[in-house]
Protein backbone atom coordinates (compact mmCIF):
# COMPACT_ATOMS: atom_id res chain seq x y z
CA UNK A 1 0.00 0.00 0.00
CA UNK A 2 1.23 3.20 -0.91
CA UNK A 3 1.45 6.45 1.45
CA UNK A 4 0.34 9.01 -0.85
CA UNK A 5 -1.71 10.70 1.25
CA UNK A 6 0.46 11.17 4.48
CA UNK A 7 3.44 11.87 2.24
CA UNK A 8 1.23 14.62 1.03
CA UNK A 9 -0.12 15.39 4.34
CA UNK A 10 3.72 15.68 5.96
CA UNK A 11 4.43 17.93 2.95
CA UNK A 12 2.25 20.23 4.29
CA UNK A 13 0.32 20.41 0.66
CA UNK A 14 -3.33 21.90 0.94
CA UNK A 15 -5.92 19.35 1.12
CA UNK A 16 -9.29 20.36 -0.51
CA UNK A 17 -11.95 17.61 -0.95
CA UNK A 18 -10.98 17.54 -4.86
CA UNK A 19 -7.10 16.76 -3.95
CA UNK A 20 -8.25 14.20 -1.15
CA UNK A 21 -10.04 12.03 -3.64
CA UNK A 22 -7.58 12.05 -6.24
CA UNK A 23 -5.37 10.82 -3.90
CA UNK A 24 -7.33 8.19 -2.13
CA UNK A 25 -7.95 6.95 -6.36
CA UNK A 26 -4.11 6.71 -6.55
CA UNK A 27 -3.08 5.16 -3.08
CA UNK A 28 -2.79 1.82 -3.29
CA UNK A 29 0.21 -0.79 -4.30
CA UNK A 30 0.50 -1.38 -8.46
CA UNK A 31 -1.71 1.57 -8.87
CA UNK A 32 -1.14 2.70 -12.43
CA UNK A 33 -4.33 4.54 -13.73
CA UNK A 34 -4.32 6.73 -16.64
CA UNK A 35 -6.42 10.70 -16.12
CA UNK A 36 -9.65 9.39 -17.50
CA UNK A 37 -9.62 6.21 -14.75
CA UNK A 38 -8.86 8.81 -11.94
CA UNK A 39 -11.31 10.90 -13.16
CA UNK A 40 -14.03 8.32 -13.34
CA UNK A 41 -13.05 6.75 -9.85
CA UNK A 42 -12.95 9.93 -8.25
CA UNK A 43 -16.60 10.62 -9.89
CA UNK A 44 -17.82 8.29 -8.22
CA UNK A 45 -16.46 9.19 -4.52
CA UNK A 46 -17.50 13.45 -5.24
CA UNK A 47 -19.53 13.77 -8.44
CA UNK A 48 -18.98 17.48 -9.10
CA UNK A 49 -15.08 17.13 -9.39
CA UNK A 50 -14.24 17.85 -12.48
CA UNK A 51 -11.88 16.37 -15.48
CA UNK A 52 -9.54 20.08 -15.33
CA UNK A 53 -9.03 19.25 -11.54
CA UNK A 54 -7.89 16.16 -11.72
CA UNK A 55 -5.50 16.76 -14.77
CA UNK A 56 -3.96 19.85 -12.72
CA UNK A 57 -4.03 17.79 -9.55
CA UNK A 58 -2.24 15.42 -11.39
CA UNK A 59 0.31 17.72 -12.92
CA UNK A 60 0.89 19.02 -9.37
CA UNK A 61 1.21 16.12 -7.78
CA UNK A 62 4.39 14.82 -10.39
CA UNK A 63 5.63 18.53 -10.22
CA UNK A 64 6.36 18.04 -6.62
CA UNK A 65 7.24 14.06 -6.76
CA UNK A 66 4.44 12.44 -5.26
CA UNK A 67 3.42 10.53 -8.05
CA UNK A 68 5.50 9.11 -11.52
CA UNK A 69 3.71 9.98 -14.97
CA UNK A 70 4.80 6.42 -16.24
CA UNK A 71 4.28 5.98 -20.29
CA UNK A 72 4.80 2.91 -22.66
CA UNK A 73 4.70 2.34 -25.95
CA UNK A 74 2.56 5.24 -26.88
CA UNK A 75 -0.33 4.20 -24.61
CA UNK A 76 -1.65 6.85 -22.31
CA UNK A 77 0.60 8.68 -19.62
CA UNK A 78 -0.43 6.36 -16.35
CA UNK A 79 0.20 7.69 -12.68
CA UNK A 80 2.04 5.56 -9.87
CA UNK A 81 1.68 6.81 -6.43
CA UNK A 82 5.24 4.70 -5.79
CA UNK A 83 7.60 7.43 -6.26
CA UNK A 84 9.47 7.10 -3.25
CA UNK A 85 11.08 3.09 -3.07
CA UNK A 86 12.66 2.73 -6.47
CA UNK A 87 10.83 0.25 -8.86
CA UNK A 88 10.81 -0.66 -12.41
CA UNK A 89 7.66 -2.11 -14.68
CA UNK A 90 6.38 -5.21 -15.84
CA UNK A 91 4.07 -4.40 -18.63
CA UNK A 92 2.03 -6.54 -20.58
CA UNK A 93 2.53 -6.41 -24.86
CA UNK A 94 -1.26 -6.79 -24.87
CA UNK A 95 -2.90 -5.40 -22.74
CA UNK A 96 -0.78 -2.67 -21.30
CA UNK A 97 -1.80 -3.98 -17.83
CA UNK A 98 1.79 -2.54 -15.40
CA UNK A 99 3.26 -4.41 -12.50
CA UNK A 100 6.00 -2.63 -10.22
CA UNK A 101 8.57 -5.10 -9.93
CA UNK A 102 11.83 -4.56 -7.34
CA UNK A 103 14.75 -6.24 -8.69
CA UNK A 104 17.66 -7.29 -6.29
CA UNK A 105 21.01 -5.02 -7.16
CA UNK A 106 21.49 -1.92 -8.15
CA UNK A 107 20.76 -1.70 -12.31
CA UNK A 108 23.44 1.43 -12.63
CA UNK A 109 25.95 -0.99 -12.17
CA UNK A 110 24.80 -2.93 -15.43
CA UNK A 111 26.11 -0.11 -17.42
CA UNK A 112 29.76 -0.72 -17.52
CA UNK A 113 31.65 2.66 -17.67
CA UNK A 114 32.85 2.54 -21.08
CA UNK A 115 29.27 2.58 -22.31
CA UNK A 116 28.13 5.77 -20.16
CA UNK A 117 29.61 7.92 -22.85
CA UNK A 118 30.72 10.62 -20.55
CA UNK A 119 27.66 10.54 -19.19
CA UNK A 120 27.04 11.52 -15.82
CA UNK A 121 23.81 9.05 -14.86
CA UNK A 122 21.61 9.67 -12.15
CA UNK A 123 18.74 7.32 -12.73
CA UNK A 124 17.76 4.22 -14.38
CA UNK A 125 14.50 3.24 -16.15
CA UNK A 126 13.93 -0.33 -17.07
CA UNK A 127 10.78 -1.87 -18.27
CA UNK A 128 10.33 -5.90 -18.85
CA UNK A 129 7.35 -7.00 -21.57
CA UNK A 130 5.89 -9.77 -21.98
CA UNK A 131 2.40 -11.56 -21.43
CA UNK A 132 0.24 -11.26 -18.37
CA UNK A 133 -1.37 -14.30 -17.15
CA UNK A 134 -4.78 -13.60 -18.80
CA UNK A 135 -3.21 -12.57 -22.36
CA UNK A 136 -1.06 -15.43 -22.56
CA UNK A 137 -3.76 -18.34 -22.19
């Protein structure tokens, strides 16, 4: 389960109703919903928010690091509450359903040093494809 909302809490950010249920949508562990799935959840828990809030929520909410915009393969920009224990994705080819996975060692050291390029390299992204259960039968 994530901590979305107490990291946001201990950040001191402002907590209307809107931002509260945009929040509760995302908390959770392998939470990856695109804009339209938060807006429809969080419809359904206060049905005046609207579609603008939740985009700018959204936005704010990556602008300050409590959430990752995650995007593959041209699919729609998904949001992951997990921003705080690093991660990488499992994504299905099919159906684009994402998995965080955390892989033992540290996937910097993969890259030996004559292929950084004189690169100074902060962070690593690594995705793994492949089938989910339900697409592969």
């Amino acid at each position: 389960m994530s901590d979305l909302l107490e990291r946001l809490r201990d950040r001191g950010w402002r907590m209307t109703a809107q931002r509260r249920v945009v929040a509760e949508v995302l908390d959770g562990e392998h939470v990856h919903l695109t804009a339209e799935e938060v807006h429809a959840r969080a419809i359904a828990r206060l049905p005046e928010i609207s579609r603008a809030t939740v985009y700018n929520t959204l936005g704010e909410m990556v602008t300050i690091g409590e959430i990752l915009e995650v995007a593959t393969d041209g699919r729609a920009k998904r949001y992951d509450p997990n921003a705080h224990r690093p991660h990488q994705h499992l994504v299905c080819s099919s159906c684009g359903t994402i998995r965080d996975v955390h892989p033992q060692g540290d996937p910097l050291s993969a890259l030996p040093a004559g292929e950084r390029f004189g690169f100074a390299v902060s962070a690593v992204e690594v995705t793994y494809r492949g089938l989910c259960p339900d697409c592969a039968r």
